[in-house]
C-alpha atoms as a PDB file:
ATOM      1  CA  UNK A   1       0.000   0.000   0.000  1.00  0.00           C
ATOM      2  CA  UNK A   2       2.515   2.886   1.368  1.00  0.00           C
ATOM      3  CA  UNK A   3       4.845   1.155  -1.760  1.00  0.00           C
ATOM      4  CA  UNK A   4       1.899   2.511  -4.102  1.00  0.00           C
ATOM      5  CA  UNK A   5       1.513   5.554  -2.691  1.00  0.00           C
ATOM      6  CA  UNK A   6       5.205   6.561  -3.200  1.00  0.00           C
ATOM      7  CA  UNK A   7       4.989   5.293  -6.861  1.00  0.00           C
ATOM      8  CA  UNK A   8       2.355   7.500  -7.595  1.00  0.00           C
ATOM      9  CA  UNK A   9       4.115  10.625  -5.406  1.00  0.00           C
ATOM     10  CA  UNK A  10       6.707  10.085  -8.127  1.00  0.00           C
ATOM     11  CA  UNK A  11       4.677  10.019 -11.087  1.00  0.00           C
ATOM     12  CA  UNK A  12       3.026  13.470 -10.364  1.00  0.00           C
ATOM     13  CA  UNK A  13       6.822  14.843  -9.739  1.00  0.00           C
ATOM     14  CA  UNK A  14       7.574  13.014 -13.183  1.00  0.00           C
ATOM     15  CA  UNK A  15       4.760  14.085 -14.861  1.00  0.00           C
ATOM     16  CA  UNK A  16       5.819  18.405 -13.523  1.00  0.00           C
ATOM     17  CA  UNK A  17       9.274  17.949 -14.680  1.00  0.00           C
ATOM     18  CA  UNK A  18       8.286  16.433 -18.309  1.00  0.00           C
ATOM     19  CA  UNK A  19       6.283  19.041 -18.325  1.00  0.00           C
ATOM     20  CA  UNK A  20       9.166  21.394 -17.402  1.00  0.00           C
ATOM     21  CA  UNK A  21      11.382  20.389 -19.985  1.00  0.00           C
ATOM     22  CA  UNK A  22       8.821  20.509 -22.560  1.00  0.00           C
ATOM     23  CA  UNK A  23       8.350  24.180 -22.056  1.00  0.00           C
ATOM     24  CA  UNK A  24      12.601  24.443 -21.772  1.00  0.00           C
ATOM     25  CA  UNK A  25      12.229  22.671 -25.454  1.00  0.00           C
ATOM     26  CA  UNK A  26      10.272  25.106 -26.707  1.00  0.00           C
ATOM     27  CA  UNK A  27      12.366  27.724 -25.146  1.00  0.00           C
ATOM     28  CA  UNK A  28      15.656  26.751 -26.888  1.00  0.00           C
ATOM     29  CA  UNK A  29      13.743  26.576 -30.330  1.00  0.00           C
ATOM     30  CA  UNK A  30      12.441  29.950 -30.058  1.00  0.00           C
ATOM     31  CA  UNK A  31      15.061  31.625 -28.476  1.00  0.00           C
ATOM     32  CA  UNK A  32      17.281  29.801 -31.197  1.00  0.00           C
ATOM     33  CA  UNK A  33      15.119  31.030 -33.383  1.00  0.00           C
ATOM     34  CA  UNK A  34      15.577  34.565 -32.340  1.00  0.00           C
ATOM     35  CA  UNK A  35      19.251  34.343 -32.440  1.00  0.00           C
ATOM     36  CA  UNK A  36      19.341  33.960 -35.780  1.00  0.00           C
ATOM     37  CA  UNK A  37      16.850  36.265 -36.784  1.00  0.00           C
ATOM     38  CA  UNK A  38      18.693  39.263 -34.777  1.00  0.00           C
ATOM     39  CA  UNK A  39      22.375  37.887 -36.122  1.00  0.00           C
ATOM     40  CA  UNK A  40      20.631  38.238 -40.032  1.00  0.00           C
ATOM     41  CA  UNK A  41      19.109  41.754 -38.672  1.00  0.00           C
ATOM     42  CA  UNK A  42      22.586  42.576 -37.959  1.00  0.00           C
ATOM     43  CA  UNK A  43      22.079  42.804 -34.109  1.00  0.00           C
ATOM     44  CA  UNK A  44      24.719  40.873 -33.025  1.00  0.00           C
ATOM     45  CA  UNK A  45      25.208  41.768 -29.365  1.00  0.00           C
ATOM     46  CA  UNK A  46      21.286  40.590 -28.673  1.00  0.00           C
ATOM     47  CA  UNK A  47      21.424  37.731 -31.016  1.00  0.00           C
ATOM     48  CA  UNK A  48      24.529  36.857 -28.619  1.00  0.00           C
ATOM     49  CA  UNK A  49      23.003  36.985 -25.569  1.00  0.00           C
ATOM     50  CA  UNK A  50      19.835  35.563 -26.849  1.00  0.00           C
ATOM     51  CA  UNK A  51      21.926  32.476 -27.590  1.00  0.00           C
ATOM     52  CA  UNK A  52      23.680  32.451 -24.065  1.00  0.00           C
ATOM     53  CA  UNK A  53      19.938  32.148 -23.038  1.00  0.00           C
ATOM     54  CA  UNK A  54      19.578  29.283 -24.875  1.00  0.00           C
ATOM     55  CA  UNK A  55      22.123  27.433 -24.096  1.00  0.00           C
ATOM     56  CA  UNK A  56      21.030  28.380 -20.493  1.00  0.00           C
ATOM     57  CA  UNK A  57      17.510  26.788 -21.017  1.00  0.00           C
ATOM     58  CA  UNK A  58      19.550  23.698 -22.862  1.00  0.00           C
ATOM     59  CA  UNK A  59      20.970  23.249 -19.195  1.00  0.00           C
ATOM     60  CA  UNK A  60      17.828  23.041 -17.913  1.00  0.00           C
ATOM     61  CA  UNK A  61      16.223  20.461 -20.095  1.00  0.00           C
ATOM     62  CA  UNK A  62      19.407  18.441 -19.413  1.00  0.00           C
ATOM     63  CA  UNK A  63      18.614  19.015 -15.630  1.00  0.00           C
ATOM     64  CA  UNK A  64      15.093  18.192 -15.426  1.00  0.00           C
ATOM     65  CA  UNK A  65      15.664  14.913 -17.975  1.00  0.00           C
ATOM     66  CA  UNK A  66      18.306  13.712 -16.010  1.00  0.00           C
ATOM     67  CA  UNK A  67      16.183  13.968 -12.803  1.00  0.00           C
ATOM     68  CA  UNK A  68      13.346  12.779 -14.880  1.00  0.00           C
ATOM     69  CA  UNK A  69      15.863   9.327 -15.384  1.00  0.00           C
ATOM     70  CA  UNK A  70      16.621   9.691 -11.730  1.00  0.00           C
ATOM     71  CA  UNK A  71      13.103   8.938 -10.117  1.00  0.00           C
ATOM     72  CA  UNK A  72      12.649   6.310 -13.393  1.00  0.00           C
ATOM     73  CA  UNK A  73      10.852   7.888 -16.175  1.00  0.00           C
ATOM     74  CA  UNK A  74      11.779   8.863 -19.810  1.00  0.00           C
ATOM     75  CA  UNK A  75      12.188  12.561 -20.393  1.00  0.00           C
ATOM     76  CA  UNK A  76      10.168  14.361 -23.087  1.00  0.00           C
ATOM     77  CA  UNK A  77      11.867  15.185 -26.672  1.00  0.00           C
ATOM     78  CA  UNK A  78       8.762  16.863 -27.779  1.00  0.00           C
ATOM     79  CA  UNK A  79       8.183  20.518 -27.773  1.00  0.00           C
ATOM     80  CA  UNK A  80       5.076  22.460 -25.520  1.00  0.00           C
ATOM     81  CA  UNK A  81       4.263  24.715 -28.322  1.00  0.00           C
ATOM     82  CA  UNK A  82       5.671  25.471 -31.721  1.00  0.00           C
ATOM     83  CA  UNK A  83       7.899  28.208 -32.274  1.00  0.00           C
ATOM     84  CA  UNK A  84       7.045  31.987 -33.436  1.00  0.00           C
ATOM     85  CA  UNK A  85       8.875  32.774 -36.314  1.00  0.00           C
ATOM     86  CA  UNK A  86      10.135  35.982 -37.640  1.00  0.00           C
ATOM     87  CA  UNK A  87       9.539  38.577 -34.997  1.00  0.00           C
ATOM     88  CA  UNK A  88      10.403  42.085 -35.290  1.00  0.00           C
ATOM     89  CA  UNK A  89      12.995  43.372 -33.040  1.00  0.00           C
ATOM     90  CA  UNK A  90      10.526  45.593 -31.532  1.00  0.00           C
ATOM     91  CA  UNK A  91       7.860  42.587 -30.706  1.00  0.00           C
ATOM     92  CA  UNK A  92      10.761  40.231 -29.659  1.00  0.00           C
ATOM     93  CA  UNK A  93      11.492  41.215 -25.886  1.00  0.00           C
ATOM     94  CA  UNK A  94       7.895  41.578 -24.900  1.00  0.00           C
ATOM     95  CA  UNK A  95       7.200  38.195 -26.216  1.00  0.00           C
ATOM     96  CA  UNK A  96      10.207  36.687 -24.321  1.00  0.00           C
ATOM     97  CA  UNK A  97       9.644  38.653 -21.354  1.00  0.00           C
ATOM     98  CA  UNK A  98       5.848  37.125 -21.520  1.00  0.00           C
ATOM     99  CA  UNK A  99       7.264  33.367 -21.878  1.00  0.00           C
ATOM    100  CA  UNK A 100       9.579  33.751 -18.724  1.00  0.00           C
ATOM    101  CA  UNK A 101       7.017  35.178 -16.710  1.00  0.00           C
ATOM    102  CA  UNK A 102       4.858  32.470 -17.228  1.00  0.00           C
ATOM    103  CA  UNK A 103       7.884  29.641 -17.152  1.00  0.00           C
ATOM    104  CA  UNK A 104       8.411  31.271 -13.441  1.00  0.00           C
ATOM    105  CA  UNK A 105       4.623  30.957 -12.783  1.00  0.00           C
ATOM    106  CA  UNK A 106       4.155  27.755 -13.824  1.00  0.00           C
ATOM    107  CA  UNK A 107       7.542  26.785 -12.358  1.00  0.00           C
ATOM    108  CA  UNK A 108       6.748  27.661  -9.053  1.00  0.00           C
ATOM    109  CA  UNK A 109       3.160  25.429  -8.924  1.00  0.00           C
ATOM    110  CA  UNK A 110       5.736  22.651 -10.279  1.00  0.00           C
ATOM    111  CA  UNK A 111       7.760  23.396  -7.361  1.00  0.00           C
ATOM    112  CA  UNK A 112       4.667  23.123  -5.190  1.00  0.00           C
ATOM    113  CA  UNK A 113       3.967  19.914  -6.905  1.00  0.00           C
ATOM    114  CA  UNK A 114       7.201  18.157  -5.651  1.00  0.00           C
ATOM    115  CA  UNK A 115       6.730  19.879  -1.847  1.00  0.00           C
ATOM    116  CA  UNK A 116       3.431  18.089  -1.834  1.00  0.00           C
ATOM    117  CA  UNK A 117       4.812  14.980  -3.023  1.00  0.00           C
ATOM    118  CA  UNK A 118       7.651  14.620  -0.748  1.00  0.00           C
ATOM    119  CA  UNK A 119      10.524  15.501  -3.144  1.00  0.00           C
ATOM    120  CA  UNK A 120      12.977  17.973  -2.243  1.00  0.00           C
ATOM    121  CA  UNK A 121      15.642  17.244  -4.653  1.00  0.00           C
ATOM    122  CA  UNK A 122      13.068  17.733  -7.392  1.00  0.00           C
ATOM    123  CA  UNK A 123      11.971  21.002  -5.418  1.00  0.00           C
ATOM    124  CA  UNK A 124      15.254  22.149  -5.110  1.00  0.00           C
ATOM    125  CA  UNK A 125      16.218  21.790  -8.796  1.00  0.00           C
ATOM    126  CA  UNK A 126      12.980  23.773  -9.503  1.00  0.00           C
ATOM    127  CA  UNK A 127      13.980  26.381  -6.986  1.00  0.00           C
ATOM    128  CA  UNK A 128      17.853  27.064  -8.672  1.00  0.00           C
ATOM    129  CA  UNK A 129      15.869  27.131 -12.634  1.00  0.00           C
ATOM    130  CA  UNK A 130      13.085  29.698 -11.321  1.00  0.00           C
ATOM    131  CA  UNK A 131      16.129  31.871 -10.718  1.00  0.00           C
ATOM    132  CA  UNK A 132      17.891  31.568 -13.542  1.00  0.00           C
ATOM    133  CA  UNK A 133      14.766  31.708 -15.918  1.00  0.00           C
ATOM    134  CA  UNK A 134      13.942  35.720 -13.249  1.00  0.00           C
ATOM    135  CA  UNK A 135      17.515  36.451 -15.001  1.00  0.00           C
ATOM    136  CA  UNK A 136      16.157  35.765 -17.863  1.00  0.00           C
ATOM    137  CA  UNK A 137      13.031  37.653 -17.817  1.00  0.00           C
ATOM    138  CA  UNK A 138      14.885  40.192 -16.132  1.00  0.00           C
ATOM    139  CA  UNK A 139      17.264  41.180 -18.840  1.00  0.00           C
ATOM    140  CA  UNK A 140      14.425  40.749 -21.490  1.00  0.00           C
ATOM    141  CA  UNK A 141      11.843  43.288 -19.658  1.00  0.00           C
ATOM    142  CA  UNK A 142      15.261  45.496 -19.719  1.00  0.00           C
ATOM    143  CA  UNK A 143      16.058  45.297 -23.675  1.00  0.00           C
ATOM    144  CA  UNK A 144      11.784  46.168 -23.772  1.00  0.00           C
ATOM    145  CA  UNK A 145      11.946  48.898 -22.027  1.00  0.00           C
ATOM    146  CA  UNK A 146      15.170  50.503 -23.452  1.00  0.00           C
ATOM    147  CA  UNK A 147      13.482  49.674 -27.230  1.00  0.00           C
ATOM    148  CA  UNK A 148       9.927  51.179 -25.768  1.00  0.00           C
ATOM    149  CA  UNK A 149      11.861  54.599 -24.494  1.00  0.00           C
ATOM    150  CA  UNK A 150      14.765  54.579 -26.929  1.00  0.00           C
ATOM    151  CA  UNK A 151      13.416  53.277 -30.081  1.00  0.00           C
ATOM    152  CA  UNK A 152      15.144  52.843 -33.309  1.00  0.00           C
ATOM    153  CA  UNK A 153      18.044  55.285 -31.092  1.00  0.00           C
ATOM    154  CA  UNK A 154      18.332  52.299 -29.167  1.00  0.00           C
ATOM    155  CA  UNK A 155      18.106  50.125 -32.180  1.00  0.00           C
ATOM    156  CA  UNK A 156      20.822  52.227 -34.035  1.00  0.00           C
ATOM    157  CA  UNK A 157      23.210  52.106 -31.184  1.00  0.00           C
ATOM    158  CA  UNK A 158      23.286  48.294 -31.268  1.00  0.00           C
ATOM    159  CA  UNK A 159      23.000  47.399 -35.052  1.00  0.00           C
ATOM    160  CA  UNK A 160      26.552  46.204 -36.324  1.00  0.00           C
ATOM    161  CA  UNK A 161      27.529  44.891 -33.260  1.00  0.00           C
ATOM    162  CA  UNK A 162      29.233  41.269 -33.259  1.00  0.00           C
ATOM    163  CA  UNK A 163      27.219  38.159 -32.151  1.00  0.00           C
ATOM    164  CA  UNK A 164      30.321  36.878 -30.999  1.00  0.00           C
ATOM    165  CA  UNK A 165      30.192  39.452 -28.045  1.00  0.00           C
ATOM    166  CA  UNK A 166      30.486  37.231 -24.657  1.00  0.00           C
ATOM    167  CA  UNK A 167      30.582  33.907 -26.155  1.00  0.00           C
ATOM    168  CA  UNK A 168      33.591  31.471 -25.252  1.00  0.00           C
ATOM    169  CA  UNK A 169      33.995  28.292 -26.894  1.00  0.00           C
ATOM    170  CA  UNK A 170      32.669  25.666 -25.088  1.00  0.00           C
ATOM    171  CA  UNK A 171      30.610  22.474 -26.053  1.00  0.00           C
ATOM    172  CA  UNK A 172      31.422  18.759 -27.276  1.00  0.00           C
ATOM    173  CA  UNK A 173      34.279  19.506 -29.613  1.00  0.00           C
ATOM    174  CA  UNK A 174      36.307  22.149 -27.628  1.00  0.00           C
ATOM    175  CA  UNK A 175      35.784  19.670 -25.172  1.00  0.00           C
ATOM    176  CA  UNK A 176      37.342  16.714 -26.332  1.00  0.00           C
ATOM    177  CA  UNK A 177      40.164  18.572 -28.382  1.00  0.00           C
ATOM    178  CA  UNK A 178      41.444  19.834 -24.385  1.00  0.00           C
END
């Protein structure tokens, strides 16, 4: 009885963090997305931290899949929602800013989820992503409001700008070649 009980403790947690990581999918997309949009737009220092994001939000689907393994379930490879595609600078910041705000919202019933199920390591991996995804929306409520005041001055001062500004190598192949 109590050994059925656990079991399906640990499915709800399962069934939050595929959840989770289906939302992080659709992050990376559309944030990749994004990041190529803004390099072609020639906004390279947004389309460079727009990819930093997404390699953030790549961390977390890694995170929550490998906890996912963890408590004995497959992780998710499927998207929540399908990706916007070609966004104007100007609508590009709101949107994101909207999508983290949610993430955080729904993140933090998630995290409620695992309290109520008796799993703190779950909780606590929700806890360090909610603050990395208020980062997130942080910086993109910034980048709206300096395009809302500033406009195409704003715009203007950034255009031409490399997309290689703050990115270090890093990955599979640097990796390996060390």
């Amino acid at each position: 009885m109590a050994q059925a009980s656990r079991e399906k403790r640990k499915a709800k947690v399962i069934e939050a963090l595929n959840r989770a990581r289906a939302m992080e999918l659709t992050a990376i997309s559309q944030y990749m997305n994004q990041h190529y949009n803004l390099d072609d737009m020639d906004y390279g220092e947004l389309a460079g931290k727009m990819k930093l994001i997404a390699i953030d939000e790549m961390r977390h689907a890694e995170a929550f899949a490998e906890r996912i393994k963890e408590l004995g379930g497959e992780p998710t490879s499927e998207p929540d929602q399908k990706v916007t595609r070609g966004q104007e600078v100007e609508k590009v910041y709101t949107f994101d800013a909207d999508l983290e705000d949610t993430t955080i919202d729904v993140y933090n019933q998630f995290l409620l989820v695992c309290r109520e199920n008796g799993d703190s390591v779950s909780m606590k991996l929700f806890e360090q992503i909610i603050d990395e995804e208020q980062a997130h929306f942080n910086y993109f409520d910034s980048i709206n409001n300096h395009i809302g005041k500033l406009g195409n001055v704003y715009l203007a001062k950034i255009a031409g700008t490399s997309s290689a500004t703050g990115l270090g190598p890093s990955g599979f192949v640097v990796s390996e070649g060390e």
